[in-house]
C-alpha atoms as a PDB file:
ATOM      1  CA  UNK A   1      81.710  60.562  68.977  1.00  0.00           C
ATOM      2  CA  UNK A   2      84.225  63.376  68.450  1.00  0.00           C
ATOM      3  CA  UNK A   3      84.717  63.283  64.755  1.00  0.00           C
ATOM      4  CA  UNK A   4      87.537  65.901  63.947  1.00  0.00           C
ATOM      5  CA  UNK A   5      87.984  67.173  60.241  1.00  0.00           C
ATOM      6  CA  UNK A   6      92.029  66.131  59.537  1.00  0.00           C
ATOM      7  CA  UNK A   7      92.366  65.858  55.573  1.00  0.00           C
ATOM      8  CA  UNK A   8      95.691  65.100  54.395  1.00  0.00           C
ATOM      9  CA  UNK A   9      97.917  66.761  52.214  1.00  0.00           C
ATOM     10  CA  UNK A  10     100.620  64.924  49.789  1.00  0.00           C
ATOM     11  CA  UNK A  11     103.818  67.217  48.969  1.00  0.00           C
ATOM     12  CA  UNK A  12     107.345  67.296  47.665  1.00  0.00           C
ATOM     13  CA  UNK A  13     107.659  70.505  49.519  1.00  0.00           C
ATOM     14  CA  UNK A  14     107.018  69.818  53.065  1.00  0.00           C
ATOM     15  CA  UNK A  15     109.016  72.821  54.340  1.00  0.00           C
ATOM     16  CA  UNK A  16     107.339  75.328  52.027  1.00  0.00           C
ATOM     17  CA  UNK A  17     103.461  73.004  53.867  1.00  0.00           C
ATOM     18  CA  UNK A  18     104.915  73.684  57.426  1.00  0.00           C
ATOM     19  CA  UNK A  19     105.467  77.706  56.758  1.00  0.00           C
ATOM     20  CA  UNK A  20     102.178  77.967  55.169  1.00  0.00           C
ATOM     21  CA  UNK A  21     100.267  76.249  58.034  1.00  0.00           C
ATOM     22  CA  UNK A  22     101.930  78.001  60.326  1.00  0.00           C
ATOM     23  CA  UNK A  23     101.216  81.494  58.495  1.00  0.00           C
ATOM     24  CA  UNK A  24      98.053  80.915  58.986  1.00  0.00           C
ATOM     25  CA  UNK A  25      98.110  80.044  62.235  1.00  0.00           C
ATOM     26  CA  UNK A  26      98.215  76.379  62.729  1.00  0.00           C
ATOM     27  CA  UNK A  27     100.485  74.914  65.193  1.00  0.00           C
ATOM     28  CA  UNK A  28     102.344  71.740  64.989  1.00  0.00           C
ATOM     29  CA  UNK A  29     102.164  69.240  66.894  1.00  0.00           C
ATOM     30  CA  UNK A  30     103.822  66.107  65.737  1.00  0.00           C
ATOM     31  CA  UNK A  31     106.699  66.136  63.426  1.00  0.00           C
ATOM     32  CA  UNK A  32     108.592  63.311  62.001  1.00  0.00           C
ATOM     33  CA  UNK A  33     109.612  64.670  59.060  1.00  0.00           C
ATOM     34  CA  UNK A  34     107.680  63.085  56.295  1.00  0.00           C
ATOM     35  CA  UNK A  35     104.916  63.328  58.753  1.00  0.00           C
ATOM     36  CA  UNK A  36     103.522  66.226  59.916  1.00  0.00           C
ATOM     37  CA  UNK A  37     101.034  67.269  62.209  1.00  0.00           C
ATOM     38  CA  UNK A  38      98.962  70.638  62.715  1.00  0.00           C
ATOM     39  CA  UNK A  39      96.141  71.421  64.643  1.00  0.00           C
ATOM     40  CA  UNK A  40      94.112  74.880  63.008  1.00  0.00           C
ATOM     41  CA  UNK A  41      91.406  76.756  64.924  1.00  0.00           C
ATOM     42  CA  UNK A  42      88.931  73.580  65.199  1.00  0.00           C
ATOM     43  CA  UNK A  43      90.395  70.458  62.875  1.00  0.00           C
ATOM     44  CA  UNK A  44      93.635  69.738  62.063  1.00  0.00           C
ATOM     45  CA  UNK A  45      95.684  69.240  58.654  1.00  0.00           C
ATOM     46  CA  UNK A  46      98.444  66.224  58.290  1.00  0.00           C
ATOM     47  CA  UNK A  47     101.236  67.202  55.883  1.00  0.00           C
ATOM     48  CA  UNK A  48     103.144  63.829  53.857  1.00  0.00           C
ATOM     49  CA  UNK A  49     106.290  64.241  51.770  1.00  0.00           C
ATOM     50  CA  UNK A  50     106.615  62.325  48.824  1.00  0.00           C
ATOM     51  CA  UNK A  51     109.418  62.260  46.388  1.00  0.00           C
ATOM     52  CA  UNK A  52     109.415  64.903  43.718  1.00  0.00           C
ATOM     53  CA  UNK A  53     107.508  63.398  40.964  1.00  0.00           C
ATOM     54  CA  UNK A  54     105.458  60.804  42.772  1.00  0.00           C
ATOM     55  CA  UNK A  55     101.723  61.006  40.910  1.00  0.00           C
ATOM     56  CA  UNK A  56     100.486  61.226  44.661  1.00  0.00           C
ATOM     57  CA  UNK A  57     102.208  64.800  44.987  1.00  0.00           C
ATOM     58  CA  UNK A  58      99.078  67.769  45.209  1.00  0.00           C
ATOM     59  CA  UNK A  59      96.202  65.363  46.342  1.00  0.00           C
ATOM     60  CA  UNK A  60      94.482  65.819  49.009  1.00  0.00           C
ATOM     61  CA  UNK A  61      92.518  63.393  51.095  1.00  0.00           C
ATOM     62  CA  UNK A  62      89.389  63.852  53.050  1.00  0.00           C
ATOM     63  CA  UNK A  63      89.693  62.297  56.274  1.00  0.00           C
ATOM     64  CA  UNK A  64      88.830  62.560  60.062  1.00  0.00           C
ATOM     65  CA  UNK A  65      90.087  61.428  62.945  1.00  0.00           C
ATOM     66  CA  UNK A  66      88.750  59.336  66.087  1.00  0.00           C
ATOM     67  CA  UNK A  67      90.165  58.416  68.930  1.00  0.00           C
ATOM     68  CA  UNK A  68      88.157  55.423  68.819  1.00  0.00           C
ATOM     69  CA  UNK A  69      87.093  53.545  65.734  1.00  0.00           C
ATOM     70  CA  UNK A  70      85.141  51.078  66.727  1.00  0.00           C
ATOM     71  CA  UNK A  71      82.916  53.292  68.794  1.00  0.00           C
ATOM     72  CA  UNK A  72      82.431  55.366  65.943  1.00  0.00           C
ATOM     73  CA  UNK A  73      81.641  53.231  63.247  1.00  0.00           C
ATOM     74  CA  UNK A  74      78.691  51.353  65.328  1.00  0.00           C
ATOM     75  CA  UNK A  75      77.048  54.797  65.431  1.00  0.00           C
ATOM     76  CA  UNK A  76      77.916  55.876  61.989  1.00  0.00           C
ATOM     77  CA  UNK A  77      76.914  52.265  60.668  1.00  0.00           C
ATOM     78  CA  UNK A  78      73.261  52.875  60.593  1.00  0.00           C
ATOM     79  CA  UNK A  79      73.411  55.878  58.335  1.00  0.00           C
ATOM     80  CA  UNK A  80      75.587  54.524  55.965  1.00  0.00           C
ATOM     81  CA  UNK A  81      73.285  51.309  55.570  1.00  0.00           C
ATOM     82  CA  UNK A  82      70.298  53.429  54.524  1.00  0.00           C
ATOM     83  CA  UNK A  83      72.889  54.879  51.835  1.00  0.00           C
ATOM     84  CA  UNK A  84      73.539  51.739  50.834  1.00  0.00           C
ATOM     85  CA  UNK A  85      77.581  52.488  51.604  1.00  0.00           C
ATOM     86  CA  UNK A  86      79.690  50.256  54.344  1.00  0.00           C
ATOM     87  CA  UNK A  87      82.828  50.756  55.932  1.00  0.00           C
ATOM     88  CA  UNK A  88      85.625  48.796  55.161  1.00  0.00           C
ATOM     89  CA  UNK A  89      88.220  48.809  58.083  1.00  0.00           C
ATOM     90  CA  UNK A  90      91.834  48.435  57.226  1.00  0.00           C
ATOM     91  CA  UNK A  91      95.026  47.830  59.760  1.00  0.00           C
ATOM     92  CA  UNK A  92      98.407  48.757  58.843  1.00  0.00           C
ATOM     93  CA  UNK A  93     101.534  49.363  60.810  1.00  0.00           C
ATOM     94  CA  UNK A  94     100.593  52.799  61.260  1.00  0.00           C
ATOM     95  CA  UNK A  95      97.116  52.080  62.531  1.00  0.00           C
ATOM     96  CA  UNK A  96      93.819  51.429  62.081  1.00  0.00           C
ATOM     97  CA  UNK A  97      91.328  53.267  59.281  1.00  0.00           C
ATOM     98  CA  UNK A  98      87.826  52.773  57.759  1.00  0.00           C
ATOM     99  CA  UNK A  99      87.154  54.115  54.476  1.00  0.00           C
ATOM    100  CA  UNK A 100      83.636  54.689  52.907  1.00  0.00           C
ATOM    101  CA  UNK A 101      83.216  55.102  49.326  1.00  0.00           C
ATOM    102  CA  UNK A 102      80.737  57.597  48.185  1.00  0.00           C
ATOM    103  CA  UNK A 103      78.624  56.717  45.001  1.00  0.00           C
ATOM    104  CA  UNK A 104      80.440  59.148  42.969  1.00  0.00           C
ATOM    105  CA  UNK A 105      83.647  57.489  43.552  1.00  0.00           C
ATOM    106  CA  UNK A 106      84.827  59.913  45.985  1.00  0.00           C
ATOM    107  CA  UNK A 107      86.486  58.192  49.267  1.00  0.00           C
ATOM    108  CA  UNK A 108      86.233  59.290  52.721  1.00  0.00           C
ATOM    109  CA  UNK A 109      88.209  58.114  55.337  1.00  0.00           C
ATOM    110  CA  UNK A 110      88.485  57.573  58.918  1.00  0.00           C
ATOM    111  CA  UNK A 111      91.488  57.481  61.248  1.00  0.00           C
ATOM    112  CA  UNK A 112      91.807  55.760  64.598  1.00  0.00           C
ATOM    113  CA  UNK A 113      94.607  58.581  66.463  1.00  0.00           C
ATOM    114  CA  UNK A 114      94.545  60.530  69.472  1.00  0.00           C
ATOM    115  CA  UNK A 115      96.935  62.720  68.154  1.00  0.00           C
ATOM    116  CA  UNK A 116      94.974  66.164  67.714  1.00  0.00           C
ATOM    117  CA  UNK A 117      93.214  64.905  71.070  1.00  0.00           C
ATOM    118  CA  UNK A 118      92.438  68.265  72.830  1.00  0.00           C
ATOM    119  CA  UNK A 119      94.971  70.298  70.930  1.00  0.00           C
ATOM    120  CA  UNK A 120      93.514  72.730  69.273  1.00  0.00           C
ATOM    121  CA  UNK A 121      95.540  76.037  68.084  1.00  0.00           C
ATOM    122  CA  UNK A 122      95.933  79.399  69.659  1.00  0.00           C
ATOM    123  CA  UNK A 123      96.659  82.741  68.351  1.00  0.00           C
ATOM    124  CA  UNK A 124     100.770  82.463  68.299  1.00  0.00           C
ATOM    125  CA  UNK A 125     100.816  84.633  66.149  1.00  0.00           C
ATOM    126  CA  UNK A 126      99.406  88.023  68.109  1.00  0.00           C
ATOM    127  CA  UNK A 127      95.614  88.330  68.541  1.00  0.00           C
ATOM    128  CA  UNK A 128      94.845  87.145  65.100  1.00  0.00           C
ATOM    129  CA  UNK A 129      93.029  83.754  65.284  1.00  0.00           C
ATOM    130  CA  UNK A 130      94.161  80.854  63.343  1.00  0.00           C
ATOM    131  CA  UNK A 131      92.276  79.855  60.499  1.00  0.00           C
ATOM    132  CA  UNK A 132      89.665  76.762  60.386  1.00  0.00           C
ATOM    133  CA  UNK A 133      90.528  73.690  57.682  1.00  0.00           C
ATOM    134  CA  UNK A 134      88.157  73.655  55.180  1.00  0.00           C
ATOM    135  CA  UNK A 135      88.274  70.606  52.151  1.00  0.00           C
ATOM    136  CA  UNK A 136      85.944  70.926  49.361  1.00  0.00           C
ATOM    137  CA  UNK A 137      84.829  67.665  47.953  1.00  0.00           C
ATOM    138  CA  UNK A 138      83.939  68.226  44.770  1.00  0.00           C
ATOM    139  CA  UNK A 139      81.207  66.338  42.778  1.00  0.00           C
ATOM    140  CA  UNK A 140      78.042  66.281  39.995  1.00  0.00           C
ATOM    141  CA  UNK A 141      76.078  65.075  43.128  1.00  0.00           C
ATOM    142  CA  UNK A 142      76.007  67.725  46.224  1.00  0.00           C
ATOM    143  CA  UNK A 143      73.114  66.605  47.760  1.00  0.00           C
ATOM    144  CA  UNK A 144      74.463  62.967  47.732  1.00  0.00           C
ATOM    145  CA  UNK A 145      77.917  63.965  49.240  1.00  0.00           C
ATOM    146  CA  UNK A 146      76.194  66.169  52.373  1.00  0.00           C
ATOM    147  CA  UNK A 147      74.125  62.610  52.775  1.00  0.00           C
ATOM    148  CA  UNK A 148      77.349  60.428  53.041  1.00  0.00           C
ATOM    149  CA  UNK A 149      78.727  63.689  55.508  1.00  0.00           C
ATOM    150  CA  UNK A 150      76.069  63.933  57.274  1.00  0.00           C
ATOM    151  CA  UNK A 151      75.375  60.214  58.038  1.00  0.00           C
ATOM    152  CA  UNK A 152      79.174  60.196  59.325  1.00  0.00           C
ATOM    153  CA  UNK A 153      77.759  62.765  62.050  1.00  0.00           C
ATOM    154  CA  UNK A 154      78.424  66.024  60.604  1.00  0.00           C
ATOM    155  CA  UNK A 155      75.920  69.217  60.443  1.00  0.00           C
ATOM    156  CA  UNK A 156      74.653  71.253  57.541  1.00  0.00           C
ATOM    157  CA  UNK A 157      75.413  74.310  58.393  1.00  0.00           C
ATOM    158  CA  UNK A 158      75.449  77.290  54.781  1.00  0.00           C
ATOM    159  CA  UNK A 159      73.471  75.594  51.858  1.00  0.00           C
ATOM    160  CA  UNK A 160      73.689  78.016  48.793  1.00  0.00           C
ATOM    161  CA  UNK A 161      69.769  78.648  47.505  1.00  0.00           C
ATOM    162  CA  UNK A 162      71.230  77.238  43.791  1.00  0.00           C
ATOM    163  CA  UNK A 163      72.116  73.782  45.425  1.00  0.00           C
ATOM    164  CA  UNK A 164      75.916  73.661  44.575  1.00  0.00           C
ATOM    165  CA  UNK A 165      77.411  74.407  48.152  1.00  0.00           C
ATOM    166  CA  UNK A 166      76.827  72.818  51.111  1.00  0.00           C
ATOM    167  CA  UNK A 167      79.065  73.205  54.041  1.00  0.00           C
ATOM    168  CA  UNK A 168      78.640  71.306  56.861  1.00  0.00           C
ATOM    169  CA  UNK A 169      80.608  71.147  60.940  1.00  0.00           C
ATOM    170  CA  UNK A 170      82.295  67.837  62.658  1.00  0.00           C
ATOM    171  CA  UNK A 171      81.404  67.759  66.316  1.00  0.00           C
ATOM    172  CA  UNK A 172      84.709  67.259  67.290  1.00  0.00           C
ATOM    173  CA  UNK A 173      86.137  70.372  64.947  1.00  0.00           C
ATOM    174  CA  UNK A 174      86.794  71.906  61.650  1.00  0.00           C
ATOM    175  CA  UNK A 175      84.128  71.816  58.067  1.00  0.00           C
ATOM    176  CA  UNK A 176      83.900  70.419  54.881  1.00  0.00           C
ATOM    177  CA  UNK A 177      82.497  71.552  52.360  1.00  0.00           C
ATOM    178  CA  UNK A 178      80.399  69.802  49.550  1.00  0.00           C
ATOM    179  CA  UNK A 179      80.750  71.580  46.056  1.00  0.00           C
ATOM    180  CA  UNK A 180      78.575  70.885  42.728  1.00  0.00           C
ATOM    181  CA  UNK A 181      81.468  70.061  39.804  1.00  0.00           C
ATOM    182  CA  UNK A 182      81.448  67.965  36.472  1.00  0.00           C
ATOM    183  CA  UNK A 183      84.668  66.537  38.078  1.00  0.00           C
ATOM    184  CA  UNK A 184      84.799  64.554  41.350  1.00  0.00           C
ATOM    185  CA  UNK A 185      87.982  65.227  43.290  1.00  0.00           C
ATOM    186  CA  UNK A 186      89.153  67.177  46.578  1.00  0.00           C
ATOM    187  CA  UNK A 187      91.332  70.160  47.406  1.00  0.00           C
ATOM    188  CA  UNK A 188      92.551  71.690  50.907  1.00  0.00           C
ATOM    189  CA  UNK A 189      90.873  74.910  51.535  1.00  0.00           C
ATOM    190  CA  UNK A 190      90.399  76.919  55.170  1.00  0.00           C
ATOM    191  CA  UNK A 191      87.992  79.208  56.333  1.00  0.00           C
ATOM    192  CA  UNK A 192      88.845  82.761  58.571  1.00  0.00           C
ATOM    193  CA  UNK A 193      86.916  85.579  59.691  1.00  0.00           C
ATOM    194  CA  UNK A 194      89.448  88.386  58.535  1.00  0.00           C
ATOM    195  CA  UNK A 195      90.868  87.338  54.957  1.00  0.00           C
ATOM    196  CA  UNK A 196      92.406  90.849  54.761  1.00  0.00           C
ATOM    197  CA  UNK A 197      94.386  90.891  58.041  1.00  0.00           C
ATOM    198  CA  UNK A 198      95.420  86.971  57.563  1.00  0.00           C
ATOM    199  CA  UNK A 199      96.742  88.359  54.078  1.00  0.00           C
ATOM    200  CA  UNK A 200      99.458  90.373  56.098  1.00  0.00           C
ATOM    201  CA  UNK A 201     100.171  87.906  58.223  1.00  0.00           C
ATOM    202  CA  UNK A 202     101.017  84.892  55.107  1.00  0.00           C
ATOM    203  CA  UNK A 203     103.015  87.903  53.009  1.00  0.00           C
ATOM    204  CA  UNK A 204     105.074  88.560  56.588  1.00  0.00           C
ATOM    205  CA  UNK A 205     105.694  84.929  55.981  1.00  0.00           C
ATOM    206  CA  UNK A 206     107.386  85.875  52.718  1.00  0.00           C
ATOM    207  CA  UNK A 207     104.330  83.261  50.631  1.00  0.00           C
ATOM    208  CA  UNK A 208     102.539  84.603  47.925  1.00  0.00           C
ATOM    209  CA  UNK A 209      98.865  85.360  48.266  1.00  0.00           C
ATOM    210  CA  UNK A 210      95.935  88.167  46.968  1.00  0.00           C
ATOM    211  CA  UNK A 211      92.684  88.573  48.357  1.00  0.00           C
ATOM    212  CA  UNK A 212      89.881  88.595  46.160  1.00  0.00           C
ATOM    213  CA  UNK A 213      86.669  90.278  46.650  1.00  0.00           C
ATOM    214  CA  UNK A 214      83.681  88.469  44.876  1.00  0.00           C
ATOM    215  CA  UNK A 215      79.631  88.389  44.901  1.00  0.00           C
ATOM    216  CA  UNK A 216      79.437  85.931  48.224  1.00  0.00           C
ATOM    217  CA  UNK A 217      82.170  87.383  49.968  1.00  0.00           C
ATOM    218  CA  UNK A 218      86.756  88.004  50.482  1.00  0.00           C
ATOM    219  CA  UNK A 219      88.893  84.803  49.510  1.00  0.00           C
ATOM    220  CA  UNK A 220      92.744  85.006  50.273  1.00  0.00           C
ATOM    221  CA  UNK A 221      94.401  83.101  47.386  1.00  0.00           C
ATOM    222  CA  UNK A 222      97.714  81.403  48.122  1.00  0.00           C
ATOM    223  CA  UNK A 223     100.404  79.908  46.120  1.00  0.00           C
ATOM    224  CA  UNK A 224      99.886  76.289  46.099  1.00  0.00           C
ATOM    225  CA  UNK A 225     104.235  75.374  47.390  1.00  0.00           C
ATOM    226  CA  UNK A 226     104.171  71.878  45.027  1.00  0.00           C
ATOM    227  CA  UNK A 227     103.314  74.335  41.648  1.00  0.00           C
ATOM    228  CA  UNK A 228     103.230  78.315  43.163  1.00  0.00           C
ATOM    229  CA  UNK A 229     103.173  79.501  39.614  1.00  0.00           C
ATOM    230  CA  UNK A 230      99.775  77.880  38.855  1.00  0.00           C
ATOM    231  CA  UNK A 231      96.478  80.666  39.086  1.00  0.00           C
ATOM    232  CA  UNK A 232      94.474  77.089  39.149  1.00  0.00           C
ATOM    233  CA  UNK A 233      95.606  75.402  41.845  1.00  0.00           C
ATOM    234  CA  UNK A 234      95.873  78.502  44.421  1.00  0.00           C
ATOM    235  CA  UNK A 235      94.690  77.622  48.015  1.00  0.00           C
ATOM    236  CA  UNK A 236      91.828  79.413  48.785  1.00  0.00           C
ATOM    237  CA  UNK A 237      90.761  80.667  52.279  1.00  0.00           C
ATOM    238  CA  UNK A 238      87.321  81.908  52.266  1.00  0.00           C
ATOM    239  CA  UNK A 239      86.291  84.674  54.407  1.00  0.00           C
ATOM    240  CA  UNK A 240      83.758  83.360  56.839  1.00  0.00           C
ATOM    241  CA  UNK A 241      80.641  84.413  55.809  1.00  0.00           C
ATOM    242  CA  UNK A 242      78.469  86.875  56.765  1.00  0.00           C
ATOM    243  CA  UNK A 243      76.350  87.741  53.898  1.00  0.00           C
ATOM    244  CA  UNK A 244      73.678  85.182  53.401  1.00  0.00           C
ATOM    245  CA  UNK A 245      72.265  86.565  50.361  1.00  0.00           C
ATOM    246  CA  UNK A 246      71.476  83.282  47.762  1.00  0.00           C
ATOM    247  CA  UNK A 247      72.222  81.140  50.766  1.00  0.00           C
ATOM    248  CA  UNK A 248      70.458  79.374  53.762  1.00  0.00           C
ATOM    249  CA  UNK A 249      72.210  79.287  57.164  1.00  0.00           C
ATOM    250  CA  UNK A 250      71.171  75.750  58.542  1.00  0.00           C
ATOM    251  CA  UNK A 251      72.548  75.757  62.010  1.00  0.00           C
END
């Protein structure tokens, strides 16, 4: 099963998306214009304008992509019994989609496209590689939400030694990341092994961003296009991590 990490991302800026996906490195490859498509170092990350104002503007979905749903769910469905979760499969005139619903409220989806089907992006952009997608799913129940990710085929791969991080790989590309909150929600974050040198690259591209150095490691913090002036909503590209210190690597 070649489960690929594709969240998607809801905007009134789609423009502003497409420059900063491309700045760090992602290529596109579908566009149709309220639609768009890029595939990163490993997953992918779908772009969808919305009218300014629309409540939908600034979430983000988790959601992967298979190129064939049936196939997947009848090896994912085991797992998700002993969760106690199902699938629920859902047709519309843009495809097909299952969606599980995690106890904590938090939905995961996935898509039935062949899209992102051996695309994958390249360094356009000089030597520097392009960055790896990286959601968080936030929630009061870590362990729970690794279960759910991990029963959908994914692998643990950092677990911090406090028990509020988990990030785990699809085998088809990309991570996701499962992070210990009093809120339940998910934001679009990436992963890249040179923070400092991607830094150059997204202030060639004339977008805002700092890197930040903190106890577990560099973060590049970029101005979010749908509210730039907001600290809090910042995207944040962790540095791919090196220092294990207070963390387990798990595979």
């Amino acid at each position: 099963m070649s489960l690929r990490v594709r969240p998607i991302q809801y905007t009134a800026h789609t423009e502003d998306w497409f420059a900063l996906i491309t700045a760090l490195g992602g290529e596109r490859v579908r566009d149709d214009g309220d639609w768009q498509l890029f595939a990163v170092a490993g997953g992918g990350v779908a772009i969808h304008g919305l009218p300014d104002g629309d409540p939908a503007v600034g979430r983000t979905e988790l959601r992967f992509v298979v190129a064939d749903l049936d196939g997947a769910l009848r090896a994912v469905t085991p797992g998700l019994i002993e969760l106690g979760l199902t699938a629920r499969v859902t047709a519309e005139d843009f495809g097909r989609f299952a969606r599980v619903s995690a106890a904590d409220g938090q939905h995961v989806y996935l898509d039935e496209d062949s899209d992102l089907l051996g695309r994958v992006a390249g360094s356009a952009s000089g030597d520097l590689a392009p960055a790896e997608v990286l959601p968080l799913w936030y929630t009061k129940d870590v362990p729970g939400g690794a279960r759910v990710l991990t029963a959908l085929g994914l692998s643990a791969r950092i677990r911090s030694d406090s028990g509020e991080w988990v990030d785990l790989s699809a085998p088809g590309g990309g991570l996701l990341a499962v992070h210990g909150d009093a809120r339940t929600g998910a934001v679009l974050s990436f992963e890249h092994p040179d923070v400092r040198a991607l830094a150059e690259r997204v202030g060639d591209a004339g977008i805002v961003a700092d890197v930040v150095d903190e106890s577990y490691g560099l973060s590049l913090r970029i101005a979010n296009p749908d509210s730039p002036d907001d600290l809090r909503t910042r995207i944040w590209v962790n540095q791919t991590q090196e220092d294990l210190y207070g963390y387990q690597r798990l595979g």
